[in-house]
PDB file of N, CA and C in Angstrom:
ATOM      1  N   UNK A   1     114.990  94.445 117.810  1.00  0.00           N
ATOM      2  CA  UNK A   1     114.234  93.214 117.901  1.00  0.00           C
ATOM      3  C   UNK A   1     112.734  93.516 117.970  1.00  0.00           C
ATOM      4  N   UNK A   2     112.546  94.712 118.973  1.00  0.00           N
ATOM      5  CA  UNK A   2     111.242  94.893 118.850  1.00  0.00           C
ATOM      6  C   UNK A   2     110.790  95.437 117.478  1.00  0.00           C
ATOM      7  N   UNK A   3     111.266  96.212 116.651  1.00  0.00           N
ATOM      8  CA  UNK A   3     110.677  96.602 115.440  1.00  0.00           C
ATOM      9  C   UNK A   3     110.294  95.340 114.659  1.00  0.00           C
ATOM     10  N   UNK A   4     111.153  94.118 114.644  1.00  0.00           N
ATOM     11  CA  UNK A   4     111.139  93.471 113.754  1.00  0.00           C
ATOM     12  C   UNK A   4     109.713  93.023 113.920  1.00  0.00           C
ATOM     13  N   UNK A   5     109.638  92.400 115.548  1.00  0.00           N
ATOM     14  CA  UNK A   5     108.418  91.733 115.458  1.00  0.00           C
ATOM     15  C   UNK A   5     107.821  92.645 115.469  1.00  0.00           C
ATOM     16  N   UNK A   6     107.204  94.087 115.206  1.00  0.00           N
ATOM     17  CA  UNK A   6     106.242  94.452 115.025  1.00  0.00           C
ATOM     18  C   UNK A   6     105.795  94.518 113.710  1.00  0.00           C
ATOM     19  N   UNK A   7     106.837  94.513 112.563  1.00  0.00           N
ATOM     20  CA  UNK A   7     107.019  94.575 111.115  1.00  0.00           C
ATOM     21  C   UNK A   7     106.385  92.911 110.561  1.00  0.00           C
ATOM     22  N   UNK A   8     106.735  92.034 111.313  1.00  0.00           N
ATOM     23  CA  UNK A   8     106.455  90.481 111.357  1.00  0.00           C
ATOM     24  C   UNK A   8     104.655  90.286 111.697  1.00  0.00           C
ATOM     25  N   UNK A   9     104.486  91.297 112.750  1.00  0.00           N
ATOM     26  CA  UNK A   9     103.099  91.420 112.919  1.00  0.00           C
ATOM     27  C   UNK A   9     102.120  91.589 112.177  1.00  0.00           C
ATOM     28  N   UNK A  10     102.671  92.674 111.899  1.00  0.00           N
ATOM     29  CA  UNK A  10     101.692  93.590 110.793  1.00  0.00           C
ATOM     30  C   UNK A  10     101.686  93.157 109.319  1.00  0.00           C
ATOM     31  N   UNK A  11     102.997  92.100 109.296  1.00  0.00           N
ATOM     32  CA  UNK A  11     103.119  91.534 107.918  1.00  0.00           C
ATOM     33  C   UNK A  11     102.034  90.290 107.909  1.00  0.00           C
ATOM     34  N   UNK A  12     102.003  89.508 108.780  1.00  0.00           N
ATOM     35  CA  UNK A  12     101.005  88.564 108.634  1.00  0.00           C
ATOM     36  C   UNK A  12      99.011  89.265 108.965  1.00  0.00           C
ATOM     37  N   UNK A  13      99.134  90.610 110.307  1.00  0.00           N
ATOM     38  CA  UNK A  13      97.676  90.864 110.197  1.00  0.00           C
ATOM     39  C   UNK A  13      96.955  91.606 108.954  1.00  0.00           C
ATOM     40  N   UNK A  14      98.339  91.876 108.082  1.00  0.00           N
ATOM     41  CA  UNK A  14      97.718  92.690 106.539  1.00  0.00           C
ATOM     42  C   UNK A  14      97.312  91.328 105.620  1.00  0.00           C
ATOM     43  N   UNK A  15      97.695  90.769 105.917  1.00  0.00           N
ATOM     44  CA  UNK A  15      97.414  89.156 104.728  1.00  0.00           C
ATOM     45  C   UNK A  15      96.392  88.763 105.277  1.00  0.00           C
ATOM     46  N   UNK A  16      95.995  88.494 106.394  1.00  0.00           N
ATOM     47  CA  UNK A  16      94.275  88.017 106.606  1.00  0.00           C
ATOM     48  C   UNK A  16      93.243  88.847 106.398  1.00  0.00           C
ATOM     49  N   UNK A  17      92.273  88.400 105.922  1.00  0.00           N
ATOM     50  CA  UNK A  17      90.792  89.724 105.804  1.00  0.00           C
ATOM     51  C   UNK A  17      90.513  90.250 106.923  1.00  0.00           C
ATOM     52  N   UNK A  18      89.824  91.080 107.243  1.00  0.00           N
ATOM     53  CA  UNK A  18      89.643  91.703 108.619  1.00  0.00           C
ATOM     54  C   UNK A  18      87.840  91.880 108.275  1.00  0.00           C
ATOM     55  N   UNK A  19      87.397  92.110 109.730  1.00  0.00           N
ATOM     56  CA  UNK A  19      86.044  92.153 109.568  1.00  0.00           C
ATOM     57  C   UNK A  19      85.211  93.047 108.955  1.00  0.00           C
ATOM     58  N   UNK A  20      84.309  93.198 108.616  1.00  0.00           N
ATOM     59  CA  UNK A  20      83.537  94.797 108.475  1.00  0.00           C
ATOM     60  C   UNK A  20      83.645  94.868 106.443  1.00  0.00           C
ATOM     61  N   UNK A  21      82.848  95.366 106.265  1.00  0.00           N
ATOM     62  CA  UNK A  21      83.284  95.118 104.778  1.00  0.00           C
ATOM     63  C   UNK A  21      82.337  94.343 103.968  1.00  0.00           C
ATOM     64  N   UNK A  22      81.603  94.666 103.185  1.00  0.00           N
ATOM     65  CA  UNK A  22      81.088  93.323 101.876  1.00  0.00           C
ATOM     66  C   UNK A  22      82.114  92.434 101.105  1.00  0.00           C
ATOM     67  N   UNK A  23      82.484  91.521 101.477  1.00  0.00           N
ATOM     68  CA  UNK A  23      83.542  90.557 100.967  1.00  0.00           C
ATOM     69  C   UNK A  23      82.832  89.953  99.782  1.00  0.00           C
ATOM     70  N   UNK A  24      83.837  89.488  98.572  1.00  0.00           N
ATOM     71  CA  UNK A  24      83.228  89.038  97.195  1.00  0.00           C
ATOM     72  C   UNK A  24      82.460  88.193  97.063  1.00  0.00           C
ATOM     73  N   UNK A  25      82.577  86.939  97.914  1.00  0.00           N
ATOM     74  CA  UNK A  25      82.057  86.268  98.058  1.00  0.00           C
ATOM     75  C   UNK A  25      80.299  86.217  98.678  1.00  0.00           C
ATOM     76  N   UNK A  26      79.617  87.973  99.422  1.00  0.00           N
ATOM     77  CA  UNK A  26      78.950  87.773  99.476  1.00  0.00           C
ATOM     78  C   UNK A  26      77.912  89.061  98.412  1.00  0.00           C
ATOM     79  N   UNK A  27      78.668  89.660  97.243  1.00  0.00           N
ATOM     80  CA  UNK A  27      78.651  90.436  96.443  1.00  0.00           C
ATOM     81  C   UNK A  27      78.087  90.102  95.245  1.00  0.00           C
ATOM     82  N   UNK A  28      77.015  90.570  94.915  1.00  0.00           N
ATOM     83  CA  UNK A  28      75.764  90.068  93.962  1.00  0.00           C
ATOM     84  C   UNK A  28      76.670  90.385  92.647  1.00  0.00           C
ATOM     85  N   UNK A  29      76.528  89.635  91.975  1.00  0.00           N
ATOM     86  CA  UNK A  29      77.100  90.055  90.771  1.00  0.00           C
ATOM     87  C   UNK A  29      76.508  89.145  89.389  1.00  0.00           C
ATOM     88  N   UNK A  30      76.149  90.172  88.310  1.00  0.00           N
ATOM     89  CA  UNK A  30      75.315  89.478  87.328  1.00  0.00           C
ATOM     90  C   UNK A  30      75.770  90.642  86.225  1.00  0.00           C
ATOM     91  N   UNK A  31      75.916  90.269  84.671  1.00  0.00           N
ATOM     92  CA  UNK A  31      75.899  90.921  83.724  1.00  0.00           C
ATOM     93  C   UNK A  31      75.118  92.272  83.784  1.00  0.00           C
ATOM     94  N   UNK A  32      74.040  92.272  84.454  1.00  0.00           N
ATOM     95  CA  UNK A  32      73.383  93.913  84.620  1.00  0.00           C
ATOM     96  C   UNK A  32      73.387  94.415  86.139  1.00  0.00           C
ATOM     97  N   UNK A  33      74.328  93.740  86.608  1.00  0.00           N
ATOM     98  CA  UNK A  33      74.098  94.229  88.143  1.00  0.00           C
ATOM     99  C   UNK A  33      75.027  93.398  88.884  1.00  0.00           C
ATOM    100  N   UNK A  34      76.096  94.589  89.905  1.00  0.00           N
ATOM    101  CA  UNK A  34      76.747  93.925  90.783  1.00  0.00           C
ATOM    102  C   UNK A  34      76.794  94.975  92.256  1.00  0.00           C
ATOM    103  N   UNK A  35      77.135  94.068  93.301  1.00  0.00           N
ATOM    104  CA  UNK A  35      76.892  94.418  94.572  1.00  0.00           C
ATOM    105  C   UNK A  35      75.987  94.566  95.292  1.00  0.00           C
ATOM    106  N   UNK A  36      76.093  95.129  96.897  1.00  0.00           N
ATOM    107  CA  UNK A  36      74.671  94.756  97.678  1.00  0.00           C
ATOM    108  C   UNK A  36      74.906  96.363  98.615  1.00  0.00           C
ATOM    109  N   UNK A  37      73.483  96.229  98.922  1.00  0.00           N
ATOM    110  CA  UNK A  37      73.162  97.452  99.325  1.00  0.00           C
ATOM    111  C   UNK A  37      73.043  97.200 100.953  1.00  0.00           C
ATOM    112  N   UNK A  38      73.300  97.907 102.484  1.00  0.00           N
ATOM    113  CA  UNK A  38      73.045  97.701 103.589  1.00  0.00           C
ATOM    114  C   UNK A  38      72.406  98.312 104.051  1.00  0.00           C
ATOM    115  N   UNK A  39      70.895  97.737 104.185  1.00  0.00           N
ATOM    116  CA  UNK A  39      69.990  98.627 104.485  1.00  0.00           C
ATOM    117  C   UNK A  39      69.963  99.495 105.843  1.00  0.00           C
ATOM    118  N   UNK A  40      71.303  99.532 106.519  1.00  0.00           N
ATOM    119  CA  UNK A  40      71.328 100.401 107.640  1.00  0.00           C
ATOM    120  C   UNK A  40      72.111 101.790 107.062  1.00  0.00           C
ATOM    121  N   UNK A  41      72.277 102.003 105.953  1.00  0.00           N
ATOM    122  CA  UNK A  41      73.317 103.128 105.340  1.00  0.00           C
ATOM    123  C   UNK A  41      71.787 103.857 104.165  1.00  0.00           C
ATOM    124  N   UNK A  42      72.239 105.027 104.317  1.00  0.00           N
ATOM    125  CA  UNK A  42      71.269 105.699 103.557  1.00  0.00           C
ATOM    126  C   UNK A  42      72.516 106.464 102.144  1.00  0.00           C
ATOM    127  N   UNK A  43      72.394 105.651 100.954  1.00  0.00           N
ATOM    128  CA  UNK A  43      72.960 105.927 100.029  1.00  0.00           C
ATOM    129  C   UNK A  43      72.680 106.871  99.066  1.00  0.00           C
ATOM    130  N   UNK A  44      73.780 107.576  98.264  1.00  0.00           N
ATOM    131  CA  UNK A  44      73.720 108.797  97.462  1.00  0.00           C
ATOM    132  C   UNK A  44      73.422 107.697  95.883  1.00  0.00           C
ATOM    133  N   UNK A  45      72.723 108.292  95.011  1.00  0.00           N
ATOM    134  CA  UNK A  45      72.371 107.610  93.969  1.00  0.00           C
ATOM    135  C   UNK A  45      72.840 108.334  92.375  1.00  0.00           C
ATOM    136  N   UNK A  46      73.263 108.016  91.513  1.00  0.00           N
ATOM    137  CA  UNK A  46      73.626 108.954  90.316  1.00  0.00           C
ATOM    138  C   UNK A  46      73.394 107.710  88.589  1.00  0.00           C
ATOM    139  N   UNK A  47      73.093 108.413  87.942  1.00  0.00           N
ATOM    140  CA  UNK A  47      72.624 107.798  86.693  1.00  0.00           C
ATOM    141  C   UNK A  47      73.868 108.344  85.499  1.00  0.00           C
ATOM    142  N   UNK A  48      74.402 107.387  84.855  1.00  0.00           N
ATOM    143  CA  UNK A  48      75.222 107.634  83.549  1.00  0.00           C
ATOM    144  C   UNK A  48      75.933 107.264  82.749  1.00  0.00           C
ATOM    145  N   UNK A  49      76.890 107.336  82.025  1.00  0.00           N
ATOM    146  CA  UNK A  49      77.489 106.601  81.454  1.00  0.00           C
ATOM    147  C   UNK A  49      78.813 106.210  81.723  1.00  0.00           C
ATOM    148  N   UNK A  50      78.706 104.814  82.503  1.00  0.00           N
ATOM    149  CA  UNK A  50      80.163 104.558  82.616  1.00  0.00           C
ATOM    150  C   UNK A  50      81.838 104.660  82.177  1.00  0.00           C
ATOM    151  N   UNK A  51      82.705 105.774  82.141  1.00  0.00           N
ATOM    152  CA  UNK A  51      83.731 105.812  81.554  1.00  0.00           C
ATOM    153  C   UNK A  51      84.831 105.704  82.489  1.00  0.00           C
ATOM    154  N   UNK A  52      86.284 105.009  82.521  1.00  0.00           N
ATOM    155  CA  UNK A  52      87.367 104.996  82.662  1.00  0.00           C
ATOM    156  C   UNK A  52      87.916 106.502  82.932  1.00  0.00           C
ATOM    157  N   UNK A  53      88.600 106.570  83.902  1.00  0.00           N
ATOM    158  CA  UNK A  53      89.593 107.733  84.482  1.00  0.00           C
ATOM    159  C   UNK A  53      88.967 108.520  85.114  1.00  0.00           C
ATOM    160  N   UNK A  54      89.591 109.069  86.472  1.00  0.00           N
ATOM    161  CA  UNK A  54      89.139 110.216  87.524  1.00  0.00           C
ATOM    162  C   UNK A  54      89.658 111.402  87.481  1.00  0.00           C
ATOM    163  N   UNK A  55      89.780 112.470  88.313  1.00  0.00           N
ATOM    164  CA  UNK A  55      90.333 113.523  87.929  1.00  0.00           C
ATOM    165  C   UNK A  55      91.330 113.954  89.452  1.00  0.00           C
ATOM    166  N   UNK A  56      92.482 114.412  88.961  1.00  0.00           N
ATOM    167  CA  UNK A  56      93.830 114.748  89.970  1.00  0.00           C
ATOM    168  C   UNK A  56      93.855 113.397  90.667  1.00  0.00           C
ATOM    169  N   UNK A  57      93.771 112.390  90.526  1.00  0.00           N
ATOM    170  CA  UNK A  57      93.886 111.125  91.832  1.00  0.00           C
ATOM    171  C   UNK A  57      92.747 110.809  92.038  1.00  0.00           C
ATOM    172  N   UNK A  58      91.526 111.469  92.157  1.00  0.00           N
ATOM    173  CA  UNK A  58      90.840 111.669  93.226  1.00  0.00           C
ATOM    174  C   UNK A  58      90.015 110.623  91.526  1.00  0.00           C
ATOM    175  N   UNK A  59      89.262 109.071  92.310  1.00  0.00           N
ATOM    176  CA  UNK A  59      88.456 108.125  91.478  1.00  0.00           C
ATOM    177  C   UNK A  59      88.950 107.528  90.320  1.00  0.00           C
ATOM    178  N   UNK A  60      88.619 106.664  89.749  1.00  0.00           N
ATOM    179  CA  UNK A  60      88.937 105.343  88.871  1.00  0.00           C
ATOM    180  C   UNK A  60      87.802 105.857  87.673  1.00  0.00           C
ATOM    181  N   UNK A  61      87.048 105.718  87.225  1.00  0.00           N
ATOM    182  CA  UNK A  61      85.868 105.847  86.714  1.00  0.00           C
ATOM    183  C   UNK A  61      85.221 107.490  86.742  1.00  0.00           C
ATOM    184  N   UNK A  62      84.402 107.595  86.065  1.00  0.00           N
ATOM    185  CA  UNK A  62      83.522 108.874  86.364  1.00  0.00           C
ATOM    186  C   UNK A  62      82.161 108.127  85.251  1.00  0.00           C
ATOM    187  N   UNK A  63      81.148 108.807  85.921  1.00  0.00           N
ATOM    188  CA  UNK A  63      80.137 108.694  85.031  1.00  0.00           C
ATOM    189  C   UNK A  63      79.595 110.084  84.163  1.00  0.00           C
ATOM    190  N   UNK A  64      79.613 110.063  83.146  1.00  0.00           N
ATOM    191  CA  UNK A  64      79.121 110.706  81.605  1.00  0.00           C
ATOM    192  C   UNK A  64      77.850 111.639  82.103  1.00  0.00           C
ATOM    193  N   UNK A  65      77.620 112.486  82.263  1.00  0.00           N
ATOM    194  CA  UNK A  65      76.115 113.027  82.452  1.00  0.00           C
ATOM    195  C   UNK A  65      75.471 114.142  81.583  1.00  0.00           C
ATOM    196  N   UNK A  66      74.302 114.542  81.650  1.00  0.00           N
ATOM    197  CA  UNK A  66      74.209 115.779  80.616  1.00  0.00           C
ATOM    198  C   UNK A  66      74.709 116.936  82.110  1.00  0.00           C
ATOM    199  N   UNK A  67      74.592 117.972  80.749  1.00  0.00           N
ATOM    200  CA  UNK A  67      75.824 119.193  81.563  1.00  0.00           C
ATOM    201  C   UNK A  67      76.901 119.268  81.392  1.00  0.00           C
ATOM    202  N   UNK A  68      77.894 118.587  80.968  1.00  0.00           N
ATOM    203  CA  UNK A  68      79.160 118.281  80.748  1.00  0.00           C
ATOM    204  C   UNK A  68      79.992 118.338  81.551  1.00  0.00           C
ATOM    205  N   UNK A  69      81.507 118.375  81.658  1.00  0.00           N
ATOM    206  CA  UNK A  69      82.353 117.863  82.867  1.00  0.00           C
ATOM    207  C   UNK A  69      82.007 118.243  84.273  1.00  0.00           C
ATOM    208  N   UNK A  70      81.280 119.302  84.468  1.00  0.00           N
ATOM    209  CA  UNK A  70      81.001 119.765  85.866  1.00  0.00           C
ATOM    210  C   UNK A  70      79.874 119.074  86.631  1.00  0.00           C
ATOM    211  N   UNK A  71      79.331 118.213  85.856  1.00  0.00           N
ATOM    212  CA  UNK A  71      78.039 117.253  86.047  1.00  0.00           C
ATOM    213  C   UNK A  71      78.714 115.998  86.417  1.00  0.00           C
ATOM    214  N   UNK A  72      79.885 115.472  86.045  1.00  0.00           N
ATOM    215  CA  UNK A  72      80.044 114.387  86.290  1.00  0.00           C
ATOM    216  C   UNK A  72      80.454 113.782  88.009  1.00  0.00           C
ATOM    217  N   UNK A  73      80.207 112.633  87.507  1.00  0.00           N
ATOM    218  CA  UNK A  73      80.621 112.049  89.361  1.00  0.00           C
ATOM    219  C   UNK A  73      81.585 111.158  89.190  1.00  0.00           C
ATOM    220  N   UNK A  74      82.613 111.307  90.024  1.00  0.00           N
ATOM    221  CA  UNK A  74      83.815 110.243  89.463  1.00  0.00           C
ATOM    222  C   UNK A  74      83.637 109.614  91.108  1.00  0.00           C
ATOM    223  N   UNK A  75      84.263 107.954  90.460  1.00  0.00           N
ATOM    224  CA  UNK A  75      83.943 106.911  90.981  1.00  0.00           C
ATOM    225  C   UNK A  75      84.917 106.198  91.488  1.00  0.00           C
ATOM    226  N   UNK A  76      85.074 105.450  92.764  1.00  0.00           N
ATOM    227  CA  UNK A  76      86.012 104.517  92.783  1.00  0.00           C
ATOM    228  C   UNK A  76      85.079 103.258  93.910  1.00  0.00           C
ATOM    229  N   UNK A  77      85.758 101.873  93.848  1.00  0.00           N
ATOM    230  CA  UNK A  77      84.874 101.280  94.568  1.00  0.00           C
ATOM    231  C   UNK A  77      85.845 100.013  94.997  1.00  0.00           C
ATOM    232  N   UNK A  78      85.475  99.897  96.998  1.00  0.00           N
ATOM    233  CA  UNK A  78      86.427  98.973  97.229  1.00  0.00           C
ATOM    234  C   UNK A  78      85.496  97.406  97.207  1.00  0.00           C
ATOM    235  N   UNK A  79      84.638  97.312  96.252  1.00  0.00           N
ATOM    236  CA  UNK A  79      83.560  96.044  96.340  1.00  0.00           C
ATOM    237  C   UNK A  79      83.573  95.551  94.867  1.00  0.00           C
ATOM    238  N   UNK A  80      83.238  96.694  93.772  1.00  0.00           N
ATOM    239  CA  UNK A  80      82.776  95.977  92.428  1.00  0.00           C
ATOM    240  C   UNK A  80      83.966  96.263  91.830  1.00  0.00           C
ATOM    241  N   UNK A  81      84.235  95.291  91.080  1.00  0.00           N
ATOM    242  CA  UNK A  81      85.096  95.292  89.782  1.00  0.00           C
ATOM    243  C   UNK A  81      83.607  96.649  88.313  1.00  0.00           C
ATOM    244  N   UNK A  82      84.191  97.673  88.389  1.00  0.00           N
ATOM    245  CA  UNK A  82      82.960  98.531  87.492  1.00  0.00           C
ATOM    246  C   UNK A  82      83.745  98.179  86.181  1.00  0.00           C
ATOM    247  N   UNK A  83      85.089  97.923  85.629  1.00  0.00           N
ATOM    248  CA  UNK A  83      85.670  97.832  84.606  1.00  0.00           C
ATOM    249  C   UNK A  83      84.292  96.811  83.594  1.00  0.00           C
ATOM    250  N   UNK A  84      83.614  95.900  84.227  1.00  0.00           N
ATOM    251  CA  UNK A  84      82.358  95.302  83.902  1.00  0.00           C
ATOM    252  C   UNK A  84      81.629  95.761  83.460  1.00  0.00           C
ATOM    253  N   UNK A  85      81.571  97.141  83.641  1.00  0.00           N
ATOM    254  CA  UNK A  85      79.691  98.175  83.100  1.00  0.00           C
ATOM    255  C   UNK A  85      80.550  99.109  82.240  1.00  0.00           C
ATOM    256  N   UNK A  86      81.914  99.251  81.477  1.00  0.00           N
ATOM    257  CA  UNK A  86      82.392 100.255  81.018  1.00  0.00           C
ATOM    258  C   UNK A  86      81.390 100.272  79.996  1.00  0.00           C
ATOM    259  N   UNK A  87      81.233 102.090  79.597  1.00  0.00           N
ATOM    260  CA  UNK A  87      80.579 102.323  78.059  1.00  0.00           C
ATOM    261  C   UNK A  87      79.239 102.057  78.070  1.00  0.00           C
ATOM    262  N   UNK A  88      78.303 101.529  79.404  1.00  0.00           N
ATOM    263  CA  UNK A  88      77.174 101.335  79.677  1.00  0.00           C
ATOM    264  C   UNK A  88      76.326 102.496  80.468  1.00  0.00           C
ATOM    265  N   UNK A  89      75.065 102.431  80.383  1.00  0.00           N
ATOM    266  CA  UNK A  89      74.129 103.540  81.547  1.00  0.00           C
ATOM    267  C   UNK A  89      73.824 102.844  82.149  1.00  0.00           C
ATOM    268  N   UNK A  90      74.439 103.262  83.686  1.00  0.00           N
ATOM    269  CA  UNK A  90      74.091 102.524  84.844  1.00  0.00           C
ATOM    270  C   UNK A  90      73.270 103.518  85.818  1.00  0.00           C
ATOM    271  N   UNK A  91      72.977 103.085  86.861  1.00  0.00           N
ATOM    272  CA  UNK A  91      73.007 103.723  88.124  1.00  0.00           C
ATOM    273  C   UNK A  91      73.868 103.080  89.138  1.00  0.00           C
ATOM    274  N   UNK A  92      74.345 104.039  89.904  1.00  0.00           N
ATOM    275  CA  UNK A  92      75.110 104.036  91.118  1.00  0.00           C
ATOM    276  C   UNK A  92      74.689 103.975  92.072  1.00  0.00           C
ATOM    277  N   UNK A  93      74.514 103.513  93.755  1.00  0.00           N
ATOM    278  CA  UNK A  93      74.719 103.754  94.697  1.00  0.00           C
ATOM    279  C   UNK A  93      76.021 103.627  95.549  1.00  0.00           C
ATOM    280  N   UNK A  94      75.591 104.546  96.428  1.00  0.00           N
ATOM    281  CA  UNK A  94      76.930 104.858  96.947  1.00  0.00           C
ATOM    282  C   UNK A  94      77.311 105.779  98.119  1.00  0.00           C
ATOM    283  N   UNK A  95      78.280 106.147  98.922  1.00  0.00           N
ATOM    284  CA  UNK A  95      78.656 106.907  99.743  1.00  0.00           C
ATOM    285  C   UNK A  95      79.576 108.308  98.965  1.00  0.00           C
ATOM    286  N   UNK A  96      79.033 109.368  99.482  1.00  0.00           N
ATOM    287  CA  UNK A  96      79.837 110.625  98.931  1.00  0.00           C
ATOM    288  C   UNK A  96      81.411 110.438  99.974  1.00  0.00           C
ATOM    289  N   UNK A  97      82.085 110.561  99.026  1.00  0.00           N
ATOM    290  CA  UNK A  97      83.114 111.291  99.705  1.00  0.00           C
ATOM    291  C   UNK A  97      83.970 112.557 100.088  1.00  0.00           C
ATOM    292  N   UNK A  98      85.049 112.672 100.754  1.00  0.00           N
ATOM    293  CA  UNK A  98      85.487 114.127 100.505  1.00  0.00           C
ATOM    294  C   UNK A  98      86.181 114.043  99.221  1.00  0.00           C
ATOM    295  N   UNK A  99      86.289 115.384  98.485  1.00  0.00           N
ATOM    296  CA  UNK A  99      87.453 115.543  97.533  1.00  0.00           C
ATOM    297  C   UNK A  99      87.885 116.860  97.594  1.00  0.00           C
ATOM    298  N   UNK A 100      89.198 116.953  97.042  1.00  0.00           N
ATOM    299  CA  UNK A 100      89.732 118.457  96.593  1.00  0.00           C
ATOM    300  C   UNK A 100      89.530 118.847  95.425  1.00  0.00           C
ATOM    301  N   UNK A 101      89.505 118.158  94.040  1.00  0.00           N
ATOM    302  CA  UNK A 101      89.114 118.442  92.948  1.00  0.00           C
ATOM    303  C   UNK A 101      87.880 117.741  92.044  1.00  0.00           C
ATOM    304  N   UNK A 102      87.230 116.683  92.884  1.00  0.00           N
ATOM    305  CA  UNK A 102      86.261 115.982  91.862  1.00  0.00           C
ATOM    306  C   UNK A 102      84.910 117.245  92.785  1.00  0.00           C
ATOM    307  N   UNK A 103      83.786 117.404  91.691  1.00  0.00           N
ATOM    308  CA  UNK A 103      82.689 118.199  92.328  1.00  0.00           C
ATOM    309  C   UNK A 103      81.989 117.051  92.940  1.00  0.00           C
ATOM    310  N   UNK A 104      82.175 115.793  92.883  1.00  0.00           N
ATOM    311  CA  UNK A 104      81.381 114.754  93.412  1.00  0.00           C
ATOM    312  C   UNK A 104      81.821 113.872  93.418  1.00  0.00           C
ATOM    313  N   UNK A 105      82.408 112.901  94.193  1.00  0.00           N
ATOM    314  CA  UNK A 105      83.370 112.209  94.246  1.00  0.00           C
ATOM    315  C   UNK A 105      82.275 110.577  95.148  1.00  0.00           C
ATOM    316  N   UNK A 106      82.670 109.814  94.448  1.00  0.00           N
ATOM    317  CA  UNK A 106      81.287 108.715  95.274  1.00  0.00           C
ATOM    318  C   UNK A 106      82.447 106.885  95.299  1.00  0.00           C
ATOM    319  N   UNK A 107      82.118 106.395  96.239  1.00  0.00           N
ATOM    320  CA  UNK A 107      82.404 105.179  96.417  1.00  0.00           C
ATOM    321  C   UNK A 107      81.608 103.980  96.364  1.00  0.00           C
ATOM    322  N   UNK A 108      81.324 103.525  95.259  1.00  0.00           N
ATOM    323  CA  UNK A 108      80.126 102.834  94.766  1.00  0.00           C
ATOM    324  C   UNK A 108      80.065 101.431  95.654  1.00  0.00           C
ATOM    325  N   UNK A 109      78.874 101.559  95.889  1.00  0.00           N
ATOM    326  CA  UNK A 109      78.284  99.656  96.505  1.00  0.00           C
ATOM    327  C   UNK A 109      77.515  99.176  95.502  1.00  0.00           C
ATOM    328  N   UNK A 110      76.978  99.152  94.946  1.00  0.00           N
ATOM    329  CA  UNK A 110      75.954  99.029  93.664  1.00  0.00           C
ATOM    330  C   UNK A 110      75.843  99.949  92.654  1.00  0.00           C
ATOM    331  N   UNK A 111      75.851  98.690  91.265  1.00  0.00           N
ATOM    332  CA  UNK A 111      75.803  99.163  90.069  1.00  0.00           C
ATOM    333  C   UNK A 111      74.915  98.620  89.306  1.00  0.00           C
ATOM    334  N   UNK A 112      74.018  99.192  88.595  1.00  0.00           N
ATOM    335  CA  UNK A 112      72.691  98.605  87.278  1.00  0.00           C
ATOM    336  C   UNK A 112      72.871  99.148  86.189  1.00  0.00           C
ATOM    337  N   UNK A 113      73.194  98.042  85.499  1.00  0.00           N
ATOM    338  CA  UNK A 113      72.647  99.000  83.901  1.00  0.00           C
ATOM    339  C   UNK A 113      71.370  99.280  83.768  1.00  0.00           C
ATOM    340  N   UNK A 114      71.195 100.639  83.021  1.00  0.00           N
ATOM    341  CA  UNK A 114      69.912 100.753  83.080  1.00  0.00           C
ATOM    342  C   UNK A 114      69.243 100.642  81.801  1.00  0.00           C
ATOM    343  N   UNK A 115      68.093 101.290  81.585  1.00  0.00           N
ATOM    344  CA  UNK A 115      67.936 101.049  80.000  1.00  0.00           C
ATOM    345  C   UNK A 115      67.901 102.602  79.249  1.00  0.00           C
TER     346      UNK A 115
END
């Protein structure tokens, strides 16, 4: 009985939003630019060309850079839809993360195309 209601619990506190977080609704978003930056976080920044797929698991995206694959930064992001900037030069901001196989692995808050 007790499992259940704890399974019952956790089933309804996963369905409500929880606090903390840039929610969509307050997430800048425009044809050359989406998301917001918190000026209490000091963000990692990277310039390139937006492409589809990460490497071993590890990111969604990677961006294109000169240098070739060892240059790149692969991307994943729990704020912007990036499928939006594919095939474009953007810049990134963002938080580094850990990885085991990406050389740079970043969780994007903001994205610009650039020119």
């Amino acid at each position: 009985m007790i499992v259940l209601i704890g399974v019952g619990t956790a089933w309804l506190i996963a369905g409500r939003p929880m606090g903390g977080g840039v929610s969509p609704a307050t997430t800048k978003v425009s044809a050359t630019e989406a998301g917001t930056l918190d000026p209490s976080v000091k963000y990692d920044t990277a310039t390139g060309i937006l492409q589809t797929g990460g490497i071993d698991n590890e990111g969604t995206f990677h961006l294109v850079r000169d240098g070739g694959t060892s240059k790149y930064v692969y991307l994943t992001s729990s704020v912007i839809d990036l499928n939006n900037f594919l095939n474009k030069n953007v810049q990134v901001w963002g938080e580094t993360l850990a990885s085991k196989h990406a050389g740079w692995l970043m969780d994007v808050a903001k994205v610009q195309v650039t020119p």
